[in-house]
Protein backbone atom coordinates (compact mmCIF):
# COMPACT_ATOMS: atom_id res chain seq x y z
CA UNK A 1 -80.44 19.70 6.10
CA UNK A 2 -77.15 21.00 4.82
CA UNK A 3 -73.91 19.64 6.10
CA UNK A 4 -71.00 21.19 6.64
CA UNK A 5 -67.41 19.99 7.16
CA UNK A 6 -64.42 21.94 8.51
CA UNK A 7 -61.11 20.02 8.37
CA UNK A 8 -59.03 23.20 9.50
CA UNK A 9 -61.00 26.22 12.10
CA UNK A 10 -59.09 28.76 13.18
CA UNK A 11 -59.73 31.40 15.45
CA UNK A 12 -59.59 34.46 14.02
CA UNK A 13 -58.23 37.78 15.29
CA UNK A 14 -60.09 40.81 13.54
CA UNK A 15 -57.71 44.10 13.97
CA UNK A 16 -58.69 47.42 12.64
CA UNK A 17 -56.30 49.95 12.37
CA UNK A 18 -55.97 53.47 10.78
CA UNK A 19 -53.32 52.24 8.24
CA UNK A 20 -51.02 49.03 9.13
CA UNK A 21 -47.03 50.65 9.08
CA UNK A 22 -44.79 48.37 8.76
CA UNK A 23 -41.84 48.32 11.40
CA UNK A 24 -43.74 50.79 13.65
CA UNK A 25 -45.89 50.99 16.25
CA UNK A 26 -49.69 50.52 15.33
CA UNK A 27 -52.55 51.14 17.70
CA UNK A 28 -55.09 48.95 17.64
CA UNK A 29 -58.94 50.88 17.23
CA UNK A 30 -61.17 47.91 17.47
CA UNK A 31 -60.74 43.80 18.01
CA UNK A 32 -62.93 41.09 17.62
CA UNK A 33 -61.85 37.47 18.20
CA UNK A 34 -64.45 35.00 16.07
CA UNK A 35 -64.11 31.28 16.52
CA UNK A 36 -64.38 30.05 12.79
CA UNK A 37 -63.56 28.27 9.82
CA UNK A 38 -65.24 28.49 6.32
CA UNK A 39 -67.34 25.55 6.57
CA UNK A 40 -68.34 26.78 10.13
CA UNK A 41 -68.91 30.27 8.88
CA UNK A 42 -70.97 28.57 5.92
CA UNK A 43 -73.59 26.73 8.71
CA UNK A 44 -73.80 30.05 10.66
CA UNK A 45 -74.84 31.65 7.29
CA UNK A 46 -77.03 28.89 6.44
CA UNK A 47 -78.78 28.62 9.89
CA UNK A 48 -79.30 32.79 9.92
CA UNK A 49 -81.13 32.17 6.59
CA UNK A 50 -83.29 29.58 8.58
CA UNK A 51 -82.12 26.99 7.27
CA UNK A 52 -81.11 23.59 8.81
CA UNK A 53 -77.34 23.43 9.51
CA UNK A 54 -75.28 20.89 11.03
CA UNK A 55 -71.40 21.07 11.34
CA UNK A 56 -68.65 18.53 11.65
CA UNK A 57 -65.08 18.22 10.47
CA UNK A 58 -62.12 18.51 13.15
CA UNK A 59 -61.45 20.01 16.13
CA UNK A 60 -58.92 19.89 18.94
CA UNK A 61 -58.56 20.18 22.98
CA UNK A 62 -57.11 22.65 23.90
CA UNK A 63 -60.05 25.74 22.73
CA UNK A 64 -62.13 23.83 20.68
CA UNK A 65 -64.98 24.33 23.56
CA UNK A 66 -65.16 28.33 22.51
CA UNK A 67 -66.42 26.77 18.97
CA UNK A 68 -69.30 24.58 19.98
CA UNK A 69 -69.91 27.96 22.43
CA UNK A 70 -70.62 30.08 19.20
CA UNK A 71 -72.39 26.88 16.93
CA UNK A 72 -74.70 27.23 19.68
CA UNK A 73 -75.06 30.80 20.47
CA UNK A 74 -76.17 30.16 16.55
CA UNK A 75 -78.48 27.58 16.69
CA UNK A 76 -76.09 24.49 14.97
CA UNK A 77 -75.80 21.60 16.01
CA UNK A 78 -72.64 19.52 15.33
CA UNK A 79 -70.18 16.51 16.10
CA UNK A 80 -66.83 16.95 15.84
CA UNK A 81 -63.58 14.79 15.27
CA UNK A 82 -61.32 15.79 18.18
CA UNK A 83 -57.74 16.07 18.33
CA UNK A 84 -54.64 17.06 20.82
CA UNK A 85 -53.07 20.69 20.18
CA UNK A 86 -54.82 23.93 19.95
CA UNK A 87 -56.57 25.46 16.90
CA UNK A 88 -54.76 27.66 14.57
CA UNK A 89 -55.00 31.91 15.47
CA UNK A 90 -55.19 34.09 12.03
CA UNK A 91 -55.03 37.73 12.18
CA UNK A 92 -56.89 39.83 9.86
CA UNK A 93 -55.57 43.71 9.65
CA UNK A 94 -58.06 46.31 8.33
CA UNK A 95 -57.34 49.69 8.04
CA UNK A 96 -59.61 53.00 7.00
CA UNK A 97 -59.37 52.23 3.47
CA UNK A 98 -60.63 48.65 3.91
CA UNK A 99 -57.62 47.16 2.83
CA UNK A 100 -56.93 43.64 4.51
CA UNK A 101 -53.90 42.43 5.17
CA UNK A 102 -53.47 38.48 6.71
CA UNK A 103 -51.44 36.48 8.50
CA UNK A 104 -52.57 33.00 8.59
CA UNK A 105 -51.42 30.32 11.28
CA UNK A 106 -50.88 26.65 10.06
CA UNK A 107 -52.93 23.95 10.57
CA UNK A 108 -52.43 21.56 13.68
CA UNK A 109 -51.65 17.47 12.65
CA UNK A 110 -54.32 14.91 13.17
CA UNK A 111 -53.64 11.11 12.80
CA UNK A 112 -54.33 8.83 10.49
CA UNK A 113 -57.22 7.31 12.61
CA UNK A 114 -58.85 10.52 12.90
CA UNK A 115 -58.85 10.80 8.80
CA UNK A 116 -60.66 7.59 8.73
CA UNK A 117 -62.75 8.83 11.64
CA UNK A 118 -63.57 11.47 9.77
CA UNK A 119 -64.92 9.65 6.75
CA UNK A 120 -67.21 7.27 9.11
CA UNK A 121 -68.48 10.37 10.26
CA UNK A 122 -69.35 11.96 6.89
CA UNK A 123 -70.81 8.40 5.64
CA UNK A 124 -73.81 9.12 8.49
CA UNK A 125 -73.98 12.51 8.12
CA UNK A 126 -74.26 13.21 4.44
CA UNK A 127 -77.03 10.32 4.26
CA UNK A 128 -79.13 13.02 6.28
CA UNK A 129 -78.25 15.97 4.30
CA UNK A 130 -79.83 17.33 0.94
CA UNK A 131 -76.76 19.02 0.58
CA UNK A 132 -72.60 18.55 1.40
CA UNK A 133 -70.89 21.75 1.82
CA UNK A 134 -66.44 21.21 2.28
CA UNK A 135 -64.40 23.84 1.94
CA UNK A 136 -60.93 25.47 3.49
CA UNK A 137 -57.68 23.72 3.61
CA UNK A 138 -56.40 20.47 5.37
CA UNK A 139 -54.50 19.86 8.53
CA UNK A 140 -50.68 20.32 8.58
CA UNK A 141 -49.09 17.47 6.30
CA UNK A 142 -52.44 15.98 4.67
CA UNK A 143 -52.28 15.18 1.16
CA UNK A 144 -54.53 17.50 -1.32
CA UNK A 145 -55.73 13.81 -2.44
CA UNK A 146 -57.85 13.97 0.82
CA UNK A 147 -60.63 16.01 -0.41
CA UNK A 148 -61.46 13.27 -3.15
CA UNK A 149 -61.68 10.84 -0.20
CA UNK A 150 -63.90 12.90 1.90
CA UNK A 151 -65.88 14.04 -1.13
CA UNK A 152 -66.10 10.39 -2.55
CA UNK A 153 -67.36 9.43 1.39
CA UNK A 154 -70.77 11.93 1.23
CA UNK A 155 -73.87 10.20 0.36
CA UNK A 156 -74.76 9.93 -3.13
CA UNK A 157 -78.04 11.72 -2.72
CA UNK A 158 -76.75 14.34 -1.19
CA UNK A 159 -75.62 17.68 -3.69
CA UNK A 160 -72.31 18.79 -3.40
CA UNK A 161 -70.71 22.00 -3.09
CA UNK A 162 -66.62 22.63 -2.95
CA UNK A 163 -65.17 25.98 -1.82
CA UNK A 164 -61.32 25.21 -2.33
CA UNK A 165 -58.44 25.82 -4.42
CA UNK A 166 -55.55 24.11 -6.31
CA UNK A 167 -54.80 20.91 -5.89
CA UNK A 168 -57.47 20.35 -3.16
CA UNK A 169 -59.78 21.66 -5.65
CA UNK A 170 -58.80 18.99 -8.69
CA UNK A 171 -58.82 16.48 -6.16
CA UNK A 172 -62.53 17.18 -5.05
CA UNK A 173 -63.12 17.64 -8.92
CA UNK A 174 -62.16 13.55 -9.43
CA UNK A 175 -64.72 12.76 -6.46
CA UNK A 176 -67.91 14.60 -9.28
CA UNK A 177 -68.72 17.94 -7.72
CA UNK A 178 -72.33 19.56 -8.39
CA UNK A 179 -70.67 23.47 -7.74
CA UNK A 180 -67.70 24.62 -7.16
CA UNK A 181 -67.18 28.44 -5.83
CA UNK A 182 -63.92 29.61 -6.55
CA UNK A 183 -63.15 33.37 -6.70
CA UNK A 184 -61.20 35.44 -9.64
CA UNK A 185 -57.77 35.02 -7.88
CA UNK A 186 -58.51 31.41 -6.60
CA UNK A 187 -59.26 30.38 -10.39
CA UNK A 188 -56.41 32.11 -11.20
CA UNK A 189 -53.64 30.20 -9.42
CA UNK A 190 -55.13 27.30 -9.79
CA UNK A 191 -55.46 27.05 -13.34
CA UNK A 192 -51.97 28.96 -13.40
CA UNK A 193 -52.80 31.45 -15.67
CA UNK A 194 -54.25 35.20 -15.83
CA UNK A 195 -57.64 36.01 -17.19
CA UNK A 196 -57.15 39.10 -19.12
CA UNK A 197 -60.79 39.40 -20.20
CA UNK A 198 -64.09 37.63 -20.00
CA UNK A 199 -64.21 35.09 -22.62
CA UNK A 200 -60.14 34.08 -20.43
CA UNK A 201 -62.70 33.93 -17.11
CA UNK A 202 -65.30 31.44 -19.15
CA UNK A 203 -62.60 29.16 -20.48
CA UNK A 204 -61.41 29.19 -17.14
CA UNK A 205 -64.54 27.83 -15.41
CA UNK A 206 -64.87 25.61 -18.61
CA UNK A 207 -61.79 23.50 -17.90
CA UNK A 208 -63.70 23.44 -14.14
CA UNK A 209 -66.86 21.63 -15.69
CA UNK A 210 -64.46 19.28 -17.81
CA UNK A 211 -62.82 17.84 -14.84
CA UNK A 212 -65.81 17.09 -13.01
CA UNK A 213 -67.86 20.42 -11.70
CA UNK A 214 -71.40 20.59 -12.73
CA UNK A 215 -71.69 24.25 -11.95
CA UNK A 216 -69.06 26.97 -11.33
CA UNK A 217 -69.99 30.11 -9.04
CA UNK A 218 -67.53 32.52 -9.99
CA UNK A 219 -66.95 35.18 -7.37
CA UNK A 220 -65.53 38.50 -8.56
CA UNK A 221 -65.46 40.70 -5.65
CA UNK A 222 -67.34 44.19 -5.31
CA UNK A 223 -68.05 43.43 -8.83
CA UNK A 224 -70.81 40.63 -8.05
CA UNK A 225 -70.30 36.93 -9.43
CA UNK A 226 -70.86 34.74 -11.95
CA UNK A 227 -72.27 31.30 -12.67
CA UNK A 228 -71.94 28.55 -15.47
CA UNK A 229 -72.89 25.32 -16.21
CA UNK A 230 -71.26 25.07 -19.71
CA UNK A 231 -74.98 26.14 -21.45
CA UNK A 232 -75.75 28.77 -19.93
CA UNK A 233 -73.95 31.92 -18.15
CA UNK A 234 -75.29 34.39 -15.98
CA UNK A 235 -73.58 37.94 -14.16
CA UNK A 236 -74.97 39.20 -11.21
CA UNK A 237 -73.42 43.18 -10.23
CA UNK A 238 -73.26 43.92 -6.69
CA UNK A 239 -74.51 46.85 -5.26
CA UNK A 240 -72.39 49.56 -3.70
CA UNK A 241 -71.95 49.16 -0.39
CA UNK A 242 -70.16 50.28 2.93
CA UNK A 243 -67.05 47.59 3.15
CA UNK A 244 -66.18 47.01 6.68
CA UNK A 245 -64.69 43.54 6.11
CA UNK A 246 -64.29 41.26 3.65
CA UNK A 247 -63.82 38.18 6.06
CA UNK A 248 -66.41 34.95 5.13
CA UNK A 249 -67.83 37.09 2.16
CA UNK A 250 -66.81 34.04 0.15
CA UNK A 251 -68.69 31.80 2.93
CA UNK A 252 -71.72 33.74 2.83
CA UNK A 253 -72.14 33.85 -0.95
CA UNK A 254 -71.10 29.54 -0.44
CA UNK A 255 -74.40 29.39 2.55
CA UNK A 256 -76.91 31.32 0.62
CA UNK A 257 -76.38 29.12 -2.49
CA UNK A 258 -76.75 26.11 -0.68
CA UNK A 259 -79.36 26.98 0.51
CA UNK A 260 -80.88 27.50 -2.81
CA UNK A 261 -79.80 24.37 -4.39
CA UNK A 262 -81.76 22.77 -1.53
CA UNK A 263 -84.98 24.32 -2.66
CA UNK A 264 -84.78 23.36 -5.78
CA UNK A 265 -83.48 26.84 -7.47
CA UNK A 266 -82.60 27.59 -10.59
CA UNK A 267 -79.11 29.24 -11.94
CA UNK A 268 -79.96 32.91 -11.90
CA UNK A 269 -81.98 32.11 -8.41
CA UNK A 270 -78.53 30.45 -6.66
CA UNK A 271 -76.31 33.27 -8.16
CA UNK A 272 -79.04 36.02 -7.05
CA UNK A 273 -78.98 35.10 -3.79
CA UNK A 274 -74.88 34.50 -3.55
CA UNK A 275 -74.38 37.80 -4.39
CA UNK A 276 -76.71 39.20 -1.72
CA UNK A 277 -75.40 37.41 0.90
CA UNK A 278 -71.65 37.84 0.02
CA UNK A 279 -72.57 41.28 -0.37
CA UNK A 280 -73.88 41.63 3.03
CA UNK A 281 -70.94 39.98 5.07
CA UNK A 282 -68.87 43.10 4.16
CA UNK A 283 -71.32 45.06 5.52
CA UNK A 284 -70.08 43.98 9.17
CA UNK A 285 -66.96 44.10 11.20
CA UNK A 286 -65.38 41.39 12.76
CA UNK A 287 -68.30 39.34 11.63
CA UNK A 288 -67.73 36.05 9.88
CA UNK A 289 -72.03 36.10 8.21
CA UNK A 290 -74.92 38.34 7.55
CA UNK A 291 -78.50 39.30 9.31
CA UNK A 292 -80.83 38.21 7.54
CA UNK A 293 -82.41 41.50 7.47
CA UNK A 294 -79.77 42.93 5.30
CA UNK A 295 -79.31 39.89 2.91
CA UNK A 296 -82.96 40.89 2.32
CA UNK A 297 -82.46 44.16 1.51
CA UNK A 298 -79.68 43.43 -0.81
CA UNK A 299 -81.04 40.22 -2.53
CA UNK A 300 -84.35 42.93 -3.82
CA UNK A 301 -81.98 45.15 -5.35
CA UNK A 302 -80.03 42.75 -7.86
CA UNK A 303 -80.72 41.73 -11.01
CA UNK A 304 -79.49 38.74 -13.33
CA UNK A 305 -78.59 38.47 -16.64
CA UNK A 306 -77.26 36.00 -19.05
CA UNK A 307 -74.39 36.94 -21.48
């Protein structure tokens, strides 16, 4: 089983639009509403690979029942944390040239019974799970220092994967990570530096490994990924494809690696796979995953190769 644990969904608000003009009036072509968060988008991925998923973190009243409506629409089960207040609204603007432009809500505030609730609830969970997948931010006014709690609460046994950035991330780092999947940007302003060429990238997901990541999945956009344990490094290209979204691309590349981790994989067989499935989220609109049909399709067409 995989576990997965969202500590901030959202509900997000797809818009696409022939170009987004600023101080005008835009009309809107298409709109998709998906209830979400990236651990939640990471068990939908996971379960449409046929995987066992299983989804907790926190929720709230006031439309949290719209989320366990699509976990099961998808097949996952879960158990969530609940709070007072109403979950976050992002919207995502996409015009004809696939350019995405965001505007994120905040968080809503959960008590300091619910973080220890929280924990409890990992404790059982994780013991269950061959692998722990967190990732997103943290509820309005929660310390970055919470994801080495939560991380340092999942079940020894269990593998661990991270999908955060910043001071979140350095705090998972301290917990002992086994990957961490940041991409080129997140790496970026984390470390507080730019990466001018590839050896700056490696050095980059170097000083990841030295405070506490086993592996580092290194997402680089249309230009495919690569991964790193310190020994060895691999680059996977992508292939070309029609971009109709870029939304959970990060959380499908996050779910198919899991996934592979849990069977054992090796490097080249996790990043393979990443790639393909990353690669097919941008395939669809207003879609936060894949089909597995066209994760297929793309996952025969890659290759690996270690530089």
């Amino acid at each position: 089983m995989i576990l997965t644990v969202c500590m901030s969904p959202s509900v997000d608000v797809t818009i696409e639009l022939d170009s987004l003009n600023v101080g005008k009036v835009n009309v809107v072509k298409n709109k998709t509403l998906s209830f979400t968060g990236k651990a939640l988008n990471v068990a939908i991925g996971v379960a449409r690979l046929g995987a066992e998923a299983y989804a907790t973190g926190f929720m709230y009243n006031e439309n949290g029942a719209m989320f366990e409506r699509a976990l099961d629409v998808e097949g996952v089960p879960f158990s969530f944390v609940w709070n007072g207040g109403r979950v976050r609204e992002n919207y995502k603007c996409i015009d004809k040239k696939s350019m995405l432009t965001e505007i994120n809500d905040v968080g809503g505030q959960v008590a300091d019974e619910k973080l220890v609730e929280l924990l409890h609830v990992i404790r059982g969970a994780s013991a269950r799970a061959n692998v722990t997948v967190i990732s997103g931010g943290l509820p309005r006014g929660v310390d970055a220092s919470y994801y080495r709690e939560i991380f340092r609460a999942v079940d020894p046994k269990s593998l661990r994967i991270a999908d955060t950035e910043g001071a979140k991330l350095f705090a998972a780092l301290e917990a002992g990570i086994d990957l961490v999947k940041p991409n080129i940007d997140e790496l970026e302003e984390s470390l507080g530096r730019e990466f001018r060429d590839k050896g700056d990238m490696l050095a980059g997901c170097y000083e990841l490994l030295d405070r506490g990541a086993k592996t580092v999945l290194l997402s680089l956009g249309k230009e495919g990924a690569v991964i790193t344990d310190g020994s060895h490094n691999y680059y996977c290209k992508s292939i070309n494809v029609a971009v109709n979204s870029t939304v959970g691309a990060g959380d499908g590349m996050v779910a198919a690696a899991a996934v592979k981790m849990q069977e054992g994989a090796d490097l080249p067989e996790i990043l393979r796979a990443g790639v393909a499935a990353g690669t097919a989220t941008v395939t669809t609109f207003g879609m936060v995953s894949y089909t597995k049909a066209k994760y297929e399709e793309i996952y025969s067409g890659l290759s690996v190769k270690e530089f």
